[in-house]
PDB file of N, CA and C in Angstrom:
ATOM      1  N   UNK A   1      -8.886   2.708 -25.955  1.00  0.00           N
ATOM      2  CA  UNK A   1      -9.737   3.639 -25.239  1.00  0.00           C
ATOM      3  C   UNK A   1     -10.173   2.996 -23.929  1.00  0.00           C
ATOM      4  N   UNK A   2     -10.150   3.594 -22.812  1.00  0.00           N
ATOM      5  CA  UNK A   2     -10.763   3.066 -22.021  1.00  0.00           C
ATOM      6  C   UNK A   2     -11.900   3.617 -21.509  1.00  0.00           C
ATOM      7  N   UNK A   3     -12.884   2.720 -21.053  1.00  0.00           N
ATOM      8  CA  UNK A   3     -14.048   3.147 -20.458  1.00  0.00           C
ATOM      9  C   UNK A   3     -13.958   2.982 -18.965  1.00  0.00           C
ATOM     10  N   UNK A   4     -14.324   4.504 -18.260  1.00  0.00           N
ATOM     11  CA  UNK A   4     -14.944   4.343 -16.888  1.00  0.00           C
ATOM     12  C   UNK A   4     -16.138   3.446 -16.319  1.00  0.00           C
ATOM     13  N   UNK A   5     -15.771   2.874 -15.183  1.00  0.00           N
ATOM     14  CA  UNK A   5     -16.594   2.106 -13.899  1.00  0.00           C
ATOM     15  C   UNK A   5     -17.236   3.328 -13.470  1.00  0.00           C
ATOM     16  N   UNK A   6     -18.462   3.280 -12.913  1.00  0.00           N
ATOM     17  CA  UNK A   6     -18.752   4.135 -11.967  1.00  0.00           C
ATOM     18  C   UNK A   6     -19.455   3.052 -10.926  1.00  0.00           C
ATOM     19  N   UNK A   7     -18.455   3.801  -9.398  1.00  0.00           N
ATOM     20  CA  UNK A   7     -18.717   2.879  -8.175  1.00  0.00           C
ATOM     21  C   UNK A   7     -19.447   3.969  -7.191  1.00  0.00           C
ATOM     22  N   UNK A   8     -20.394   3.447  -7.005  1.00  0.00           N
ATOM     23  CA  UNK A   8     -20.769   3.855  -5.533  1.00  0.00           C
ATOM     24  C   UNK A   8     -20.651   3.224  -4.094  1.00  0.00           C
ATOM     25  N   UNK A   9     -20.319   3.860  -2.904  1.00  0.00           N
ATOM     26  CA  UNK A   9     -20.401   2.993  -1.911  1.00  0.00           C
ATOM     27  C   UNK A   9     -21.576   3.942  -0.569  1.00  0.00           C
ATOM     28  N   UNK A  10     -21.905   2.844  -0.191  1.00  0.00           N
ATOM     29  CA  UNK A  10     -23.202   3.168   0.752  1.00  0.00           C
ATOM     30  C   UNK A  10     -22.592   3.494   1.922  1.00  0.00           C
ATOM     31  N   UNK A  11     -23.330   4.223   2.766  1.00  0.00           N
ATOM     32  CA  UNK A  11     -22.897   3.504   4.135  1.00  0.00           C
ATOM     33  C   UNK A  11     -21.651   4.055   4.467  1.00  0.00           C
ATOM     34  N   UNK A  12     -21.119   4.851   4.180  1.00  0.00           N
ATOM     35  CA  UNK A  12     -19.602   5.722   4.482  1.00  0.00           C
ATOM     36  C   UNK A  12     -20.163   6.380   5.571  1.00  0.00           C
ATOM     37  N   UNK A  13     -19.398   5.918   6.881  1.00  0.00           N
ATOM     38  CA  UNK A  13     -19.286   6.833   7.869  1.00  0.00           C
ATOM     39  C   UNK A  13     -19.356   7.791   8.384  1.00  0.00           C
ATOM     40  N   UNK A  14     -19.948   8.693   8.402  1.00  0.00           N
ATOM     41  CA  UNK A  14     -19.951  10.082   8.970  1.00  0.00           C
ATOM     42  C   UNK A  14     -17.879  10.816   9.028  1.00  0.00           C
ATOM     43  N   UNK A  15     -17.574  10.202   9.954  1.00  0.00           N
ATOM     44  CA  UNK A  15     -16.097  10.219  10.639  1.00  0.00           C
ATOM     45  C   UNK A  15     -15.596  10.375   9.080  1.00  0.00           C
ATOM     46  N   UNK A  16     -15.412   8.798   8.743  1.00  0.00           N
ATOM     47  CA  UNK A  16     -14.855   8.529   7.592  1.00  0.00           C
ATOM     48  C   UNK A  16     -14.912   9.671   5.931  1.00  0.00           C
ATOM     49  N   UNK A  17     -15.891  10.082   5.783  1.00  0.00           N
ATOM     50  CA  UNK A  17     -16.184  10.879   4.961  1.00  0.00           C
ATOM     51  C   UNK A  17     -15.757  12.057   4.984  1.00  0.00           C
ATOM     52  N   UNK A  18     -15.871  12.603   6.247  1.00  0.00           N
ATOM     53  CA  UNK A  18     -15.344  13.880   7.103  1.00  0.00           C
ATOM     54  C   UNK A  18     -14.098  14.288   6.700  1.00  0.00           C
ATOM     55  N   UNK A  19     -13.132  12.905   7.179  1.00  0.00           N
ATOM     56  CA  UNK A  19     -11.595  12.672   6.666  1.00  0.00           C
ATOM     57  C   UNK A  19     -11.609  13.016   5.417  1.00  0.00           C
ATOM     58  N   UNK A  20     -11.875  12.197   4.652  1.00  0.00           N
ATOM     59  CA  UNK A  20     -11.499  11.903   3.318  1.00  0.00           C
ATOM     60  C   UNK A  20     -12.586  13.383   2.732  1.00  0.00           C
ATOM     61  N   UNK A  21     -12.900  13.657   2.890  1.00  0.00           N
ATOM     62  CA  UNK A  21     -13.160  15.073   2.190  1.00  0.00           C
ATOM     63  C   UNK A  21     -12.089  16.493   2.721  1.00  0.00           C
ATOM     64  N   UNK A  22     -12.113  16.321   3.927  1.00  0.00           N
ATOM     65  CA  UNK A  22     -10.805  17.311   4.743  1.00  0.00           C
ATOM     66  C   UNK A  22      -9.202  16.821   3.713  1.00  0.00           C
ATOM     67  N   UNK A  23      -9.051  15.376   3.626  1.00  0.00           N
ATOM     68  CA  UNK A  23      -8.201  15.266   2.868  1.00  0.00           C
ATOM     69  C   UNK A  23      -7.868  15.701   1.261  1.00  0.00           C
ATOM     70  N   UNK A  24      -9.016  15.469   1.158  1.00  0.00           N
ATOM     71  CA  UNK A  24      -9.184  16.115  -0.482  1.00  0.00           C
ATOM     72  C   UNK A  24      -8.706  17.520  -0.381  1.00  0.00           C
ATOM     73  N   UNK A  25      -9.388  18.148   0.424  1.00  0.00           N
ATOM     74  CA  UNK A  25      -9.221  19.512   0.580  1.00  0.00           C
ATOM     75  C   UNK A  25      -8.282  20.013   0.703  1.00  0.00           C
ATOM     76  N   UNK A  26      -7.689  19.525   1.361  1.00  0.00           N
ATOM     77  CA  UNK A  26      -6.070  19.559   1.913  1.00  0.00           C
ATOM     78  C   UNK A  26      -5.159  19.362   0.572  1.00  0.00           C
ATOM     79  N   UNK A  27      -5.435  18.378  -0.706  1.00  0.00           N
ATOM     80  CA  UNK A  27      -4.441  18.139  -1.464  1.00  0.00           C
ATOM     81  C   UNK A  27      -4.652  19.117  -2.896  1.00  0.00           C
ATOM     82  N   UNK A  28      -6.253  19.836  -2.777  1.00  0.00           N
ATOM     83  CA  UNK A  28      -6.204  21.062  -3.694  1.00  0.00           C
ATOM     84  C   UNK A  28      -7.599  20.246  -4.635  1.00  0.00           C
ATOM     85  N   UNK A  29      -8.123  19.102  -4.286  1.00  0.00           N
ATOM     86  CA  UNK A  29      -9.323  18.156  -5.259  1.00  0.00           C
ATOM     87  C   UNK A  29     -10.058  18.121  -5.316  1.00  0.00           C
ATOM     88  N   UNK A  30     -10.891  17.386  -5.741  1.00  0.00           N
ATOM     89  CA  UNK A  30     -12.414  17.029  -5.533  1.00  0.00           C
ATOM     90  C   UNK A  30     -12.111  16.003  -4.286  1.00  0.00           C
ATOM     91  N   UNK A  31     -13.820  15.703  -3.744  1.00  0.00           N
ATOM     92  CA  UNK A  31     -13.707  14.180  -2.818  1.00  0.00           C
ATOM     93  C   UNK A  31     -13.631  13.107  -3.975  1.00  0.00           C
ATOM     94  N   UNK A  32     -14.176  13.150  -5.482  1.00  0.00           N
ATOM     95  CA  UNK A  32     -14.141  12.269  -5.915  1.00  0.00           C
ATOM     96  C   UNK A  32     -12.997  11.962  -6.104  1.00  0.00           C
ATOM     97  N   UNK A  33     -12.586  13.065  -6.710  1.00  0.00           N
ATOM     98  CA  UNK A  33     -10.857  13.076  -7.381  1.00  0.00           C
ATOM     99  C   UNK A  33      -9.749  12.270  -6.812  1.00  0.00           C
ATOM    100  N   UNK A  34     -10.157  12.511  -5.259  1.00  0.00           N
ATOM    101  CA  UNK A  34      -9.193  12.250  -4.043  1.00  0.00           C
ATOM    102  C   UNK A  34      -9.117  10.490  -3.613  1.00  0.00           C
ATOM    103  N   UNK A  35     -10.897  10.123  -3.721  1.00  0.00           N
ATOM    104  CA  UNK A  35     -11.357   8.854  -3.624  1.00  0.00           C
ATOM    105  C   UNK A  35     -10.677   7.920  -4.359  1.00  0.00           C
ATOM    106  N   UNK A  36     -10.842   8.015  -5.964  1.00  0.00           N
ATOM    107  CA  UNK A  36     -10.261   7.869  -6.793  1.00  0.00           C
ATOM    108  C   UNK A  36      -8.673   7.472  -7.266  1.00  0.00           C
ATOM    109  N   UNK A  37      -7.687   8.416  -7.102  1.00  0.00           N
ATOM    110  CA  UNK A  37      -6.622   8.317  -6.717  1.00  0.00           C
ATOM    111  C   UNK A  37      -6.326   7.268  -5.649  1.00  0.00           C
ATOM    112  N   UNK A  38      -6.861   7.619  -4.619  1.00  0.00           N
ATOM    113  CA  UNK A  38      -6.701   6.672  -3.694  1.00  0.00           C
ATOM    114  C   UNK A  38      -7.061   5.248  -3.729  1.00  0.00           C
ATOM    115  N   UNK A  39      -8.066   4.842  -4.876  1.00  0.00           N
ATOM    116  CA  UNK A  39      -8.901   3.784  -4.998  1.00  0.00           C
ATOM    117  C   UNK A  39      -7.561   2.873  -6.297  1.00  0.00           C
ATOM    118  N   UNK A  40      -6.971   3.795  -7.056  1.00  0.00           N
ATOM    119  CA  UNK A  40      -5.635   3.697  -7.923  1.00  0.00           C
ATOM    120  C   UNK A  40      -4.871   3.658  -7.067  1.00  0.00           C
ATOM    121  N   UNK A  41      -4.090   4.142  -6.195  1.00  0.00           N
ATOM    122  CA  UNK A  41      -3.148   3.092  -5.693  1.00  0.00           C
ATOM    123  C   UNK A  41      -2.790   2.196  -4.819  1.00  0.00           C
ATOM    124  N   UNK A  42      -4.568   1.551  -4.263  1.00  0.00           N
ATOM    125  CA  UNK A  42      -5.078   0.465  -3.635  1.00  0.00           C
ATOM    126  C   UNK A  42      -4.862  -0.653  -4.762  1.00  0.00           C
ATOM    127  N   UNK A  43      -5.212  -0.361  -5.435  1.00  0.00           N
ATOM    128  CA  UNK A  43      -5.400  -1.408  -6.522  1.00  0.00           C
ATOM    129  C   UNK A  43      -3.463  -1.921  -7.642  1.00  0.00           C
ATOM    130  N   UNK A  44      -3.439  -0.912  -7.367  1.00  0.00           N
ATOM    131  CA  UNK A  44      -1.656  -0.745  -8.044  1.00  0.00           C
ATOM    132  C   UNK A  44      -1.127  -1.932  -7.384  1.00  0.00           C
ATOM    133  N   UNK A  45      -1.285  -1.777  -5.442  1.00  0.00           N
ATOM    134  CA  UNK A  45      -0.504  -3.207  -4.959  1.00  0.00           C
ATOM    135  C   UNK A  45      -1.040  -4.150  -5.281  1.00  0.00           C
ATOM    136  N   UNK A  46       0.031  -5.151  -5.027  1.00  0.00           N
ATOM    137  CA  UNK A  46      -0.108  -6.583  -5.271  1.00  0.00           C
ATOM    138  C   UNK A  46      -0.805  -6.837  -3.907  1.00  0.00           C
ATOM    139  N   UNK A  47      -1.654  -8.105  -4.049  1.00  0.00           N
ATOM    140  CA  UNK A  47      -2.592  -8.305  -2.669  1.00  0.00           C
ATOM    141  C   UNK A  47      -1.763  -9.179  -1.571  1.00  0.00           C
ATOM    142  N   UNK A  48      -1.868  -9.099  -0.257  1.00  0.00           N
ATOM    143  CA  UNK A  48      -0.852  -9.171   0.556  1.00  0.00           C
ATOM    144  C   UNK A  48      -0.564 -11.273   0.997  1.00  0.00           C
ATOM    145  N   UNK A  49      -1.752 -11.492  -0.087  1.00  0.00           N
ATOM    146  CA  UNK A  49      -1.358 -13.534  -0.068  1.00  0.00           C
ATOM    147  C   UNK A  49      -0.608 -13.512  -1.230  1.00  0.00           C
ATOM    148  N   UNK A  50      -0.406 -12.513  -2.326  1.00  0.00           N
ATOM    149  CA  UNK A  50       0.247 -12.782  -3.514  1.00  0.00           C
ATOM    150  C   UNK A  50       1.845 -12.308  -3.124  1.00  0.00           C
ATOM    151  N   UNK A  51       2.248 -11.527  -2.183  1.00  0.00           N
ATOM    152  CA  UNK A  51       3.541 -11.185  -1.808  1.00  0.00           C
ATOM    153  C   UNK A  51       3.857 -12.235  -1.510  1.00  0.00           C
ATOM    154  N   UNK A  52       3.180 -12.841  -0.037  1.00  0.00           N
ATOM    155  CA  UNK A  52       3.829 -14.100   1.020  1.00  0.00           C
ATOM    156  C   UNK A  52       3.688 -14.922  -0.170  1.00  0.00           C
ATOM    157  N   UNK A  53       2.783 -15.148  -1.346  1.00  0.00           N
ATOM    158  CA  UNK A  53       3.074 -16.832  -2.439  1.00  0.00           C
ATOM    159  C   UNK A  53       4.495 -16.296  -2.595  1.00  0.00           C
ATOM    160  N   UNK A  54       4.874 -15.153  -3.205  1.00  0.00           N
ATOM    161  CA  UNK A  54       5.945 -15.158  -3.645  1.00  0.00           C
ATOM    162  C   UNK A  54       7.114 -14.815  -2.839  1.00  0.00           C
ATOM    163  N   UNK A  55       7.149 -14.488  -1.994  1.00  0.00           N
ATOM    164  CA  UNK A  55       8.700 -14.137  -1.061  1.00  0.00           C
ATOM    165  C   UNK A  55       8.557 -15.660   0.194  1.00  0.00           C
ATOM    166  N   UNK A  56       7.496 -16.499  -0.451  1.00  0.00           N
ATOM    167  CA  UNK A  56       7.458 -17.701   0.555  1.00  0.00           C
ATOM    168  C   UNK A  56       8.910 -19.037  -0.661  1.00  0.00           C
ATOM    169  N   UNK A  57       8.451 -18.234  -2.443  1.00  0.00           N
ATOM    170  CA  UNK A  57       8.852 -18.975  -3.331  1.00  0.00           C
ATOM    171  C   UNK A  57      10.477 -18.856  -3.424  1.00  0.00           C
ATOM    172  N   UNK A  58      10.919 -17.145  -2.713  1.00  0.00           N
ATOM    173  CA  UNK A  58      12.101 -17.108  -3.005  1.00  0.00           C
ATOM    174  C   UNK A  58      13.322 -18.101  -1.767  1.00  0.00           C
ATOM    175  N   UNK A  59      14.241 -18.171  -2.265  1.00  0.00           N
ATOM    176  CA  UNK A  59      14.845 -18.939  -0.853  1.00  0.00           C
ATOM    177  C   UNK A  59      16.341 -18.378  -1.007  1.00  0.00           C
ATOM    178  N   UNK A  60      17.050 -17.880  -0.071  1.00  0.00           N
ATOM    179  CA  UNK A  60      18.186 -17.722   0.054  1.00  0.00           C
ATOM    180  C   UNK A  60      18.888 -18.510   0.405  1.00  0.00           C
ATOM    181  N   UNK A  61      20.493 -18.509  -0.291  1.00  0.00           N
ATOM    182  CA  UNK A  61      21.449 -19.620  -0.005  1.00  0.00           C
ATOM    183  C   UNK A  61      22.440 -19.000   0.809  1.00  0.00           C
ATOM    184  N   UNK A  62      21.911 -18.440   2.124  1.00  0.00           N
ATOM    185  CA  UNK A  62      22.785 -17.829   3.087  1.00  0.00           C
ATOM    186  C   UNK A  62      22.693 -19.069   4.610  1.00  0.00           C
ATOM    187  N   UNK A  63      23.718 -18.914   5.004  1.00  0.00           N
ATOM    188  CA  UNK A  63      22.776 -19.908   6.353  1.00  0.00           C
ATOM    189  C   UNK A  63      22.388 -19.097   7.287  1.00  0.00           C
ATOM    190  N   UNK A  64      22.197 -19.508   8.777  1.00  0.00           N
ATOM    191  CA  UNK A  64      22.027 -18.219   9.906  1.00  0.00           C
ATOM    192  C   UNK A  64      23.166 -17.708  10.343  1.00  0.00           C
ATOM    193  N   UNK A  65      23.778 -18.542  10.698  1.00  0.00           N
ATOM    194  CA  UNK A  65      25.363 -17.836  11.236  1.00  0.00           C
ATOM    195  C   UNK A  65      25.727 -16.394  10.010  1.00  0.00           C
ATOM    196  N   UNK A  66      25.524 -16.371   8.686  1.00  0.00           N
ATOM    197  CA  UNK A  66      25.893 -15.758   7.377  1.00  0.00           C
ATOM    198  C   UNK A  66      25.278 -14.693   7.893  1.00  0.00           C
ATOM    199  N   UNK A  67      23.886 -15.148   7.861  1.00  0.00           N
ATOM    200  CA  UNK A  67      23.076 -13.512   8.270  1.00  0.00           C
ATOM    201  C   UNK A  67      23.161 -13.029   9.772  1.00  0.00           C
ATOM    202  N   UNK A  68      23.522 -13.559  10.729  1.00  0.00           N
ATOM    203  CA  UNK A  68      23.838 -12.876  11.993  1.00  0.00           C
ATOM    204  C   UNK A  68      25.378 -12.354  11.768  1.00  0.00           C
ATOM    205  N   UNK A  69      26.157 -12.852  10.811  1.00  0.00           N
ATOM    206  CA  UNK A  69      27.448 -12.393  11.060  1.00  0.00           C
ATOM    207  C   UNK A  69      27.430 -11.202   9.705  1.00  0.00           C
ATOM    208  N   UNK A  70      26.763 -11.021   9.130  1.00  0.00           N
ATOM    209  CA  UNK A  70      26.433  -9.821   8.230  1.00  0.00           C
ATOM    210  C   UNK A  70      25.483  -8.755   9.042  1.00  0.00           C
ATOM    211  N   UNK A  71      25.043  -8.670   9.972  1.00  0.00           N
ATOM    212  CA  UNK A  71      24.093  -8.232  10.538  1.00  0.00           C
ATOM    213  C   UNK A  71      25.056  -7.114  12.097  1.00  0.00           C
ATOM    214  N   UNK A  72      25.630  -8.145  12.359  1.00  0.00           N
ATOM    215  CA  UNK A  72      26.923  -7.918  13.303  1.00  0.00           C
ATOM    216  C   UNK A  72      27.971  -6.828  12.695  1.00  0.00           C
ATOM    217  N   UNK A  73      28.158  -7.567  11.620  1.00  0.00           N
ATOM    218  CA  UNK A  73      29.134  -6.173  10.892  1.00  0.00           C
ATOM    219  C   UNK A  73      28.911  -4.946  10.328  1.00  0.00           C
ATOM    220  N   UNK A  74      26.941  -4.953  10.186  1.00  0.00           N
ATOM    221  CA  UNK A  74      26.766  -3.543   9.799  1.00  0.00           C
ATOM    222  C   UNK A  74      25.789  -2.820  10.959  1.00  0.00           C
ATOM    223  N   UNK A  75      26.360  -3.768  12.213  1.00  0.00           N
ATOM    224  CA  UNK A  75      26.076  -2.624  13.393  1.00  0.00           C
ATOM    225  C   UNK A  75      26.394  -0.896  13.413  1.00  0.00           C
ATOM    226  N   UNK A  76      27.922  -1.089  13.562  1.00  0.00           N
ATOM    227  CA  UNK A  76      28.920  -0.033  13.942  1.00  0.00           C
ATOM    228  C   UNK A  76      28.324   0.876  13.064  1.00  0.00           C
ATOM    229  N   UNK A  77      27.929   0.489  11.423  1.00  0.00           N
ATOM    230  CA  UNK A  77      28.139   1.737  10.740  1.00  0.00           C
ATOM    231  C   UNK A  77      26.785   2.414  10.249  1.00  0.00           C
ATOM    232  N   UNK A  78      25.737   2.134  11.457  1.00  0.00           N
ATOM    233  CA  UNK A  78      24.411   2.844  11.866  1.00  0.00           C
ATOM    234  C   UNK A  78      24.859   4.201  12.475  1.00  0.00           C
TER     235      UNK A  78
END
């Protein structure tokens, strides 16, 4: 079972609120509904020092010449 958080935030912008309620509106929701969702797939990504740990961890066994001359050959077929 899971139990709901309930978050409040202060201090929302005039502008900002404006949006994000026009947006809601726009997708058929509530503002919470919309907040929400949106607050789910903020949280879904991975945080942007946990990408670079890991695509810093991966290493390719290509050299440069490999990738300029792979790069070269799939000019033409843009």
């Amino acid at each position: 079972m899971c139990v709901s958080k309930m978050l409040q935030v202060r201090h929302v912008p005039d502008a900002v609120h404006a949006e994000l309620a026009r947006r809601a509106a726009a997708a058929g929701v509530s503002l919470s509904d919309y907040v929400l969702r949106e607050l789910e797939r903020v949280a879904a990504r991975p945080p942007v020092e946990e990408v670079l740990v890991r695509s810093a961890s991966r290493r390719l066994d290509l050299s440069v010449a490999e990738v300029v001359d792979t790069i070269r050959a799939e000019r033409p077929n843009r």
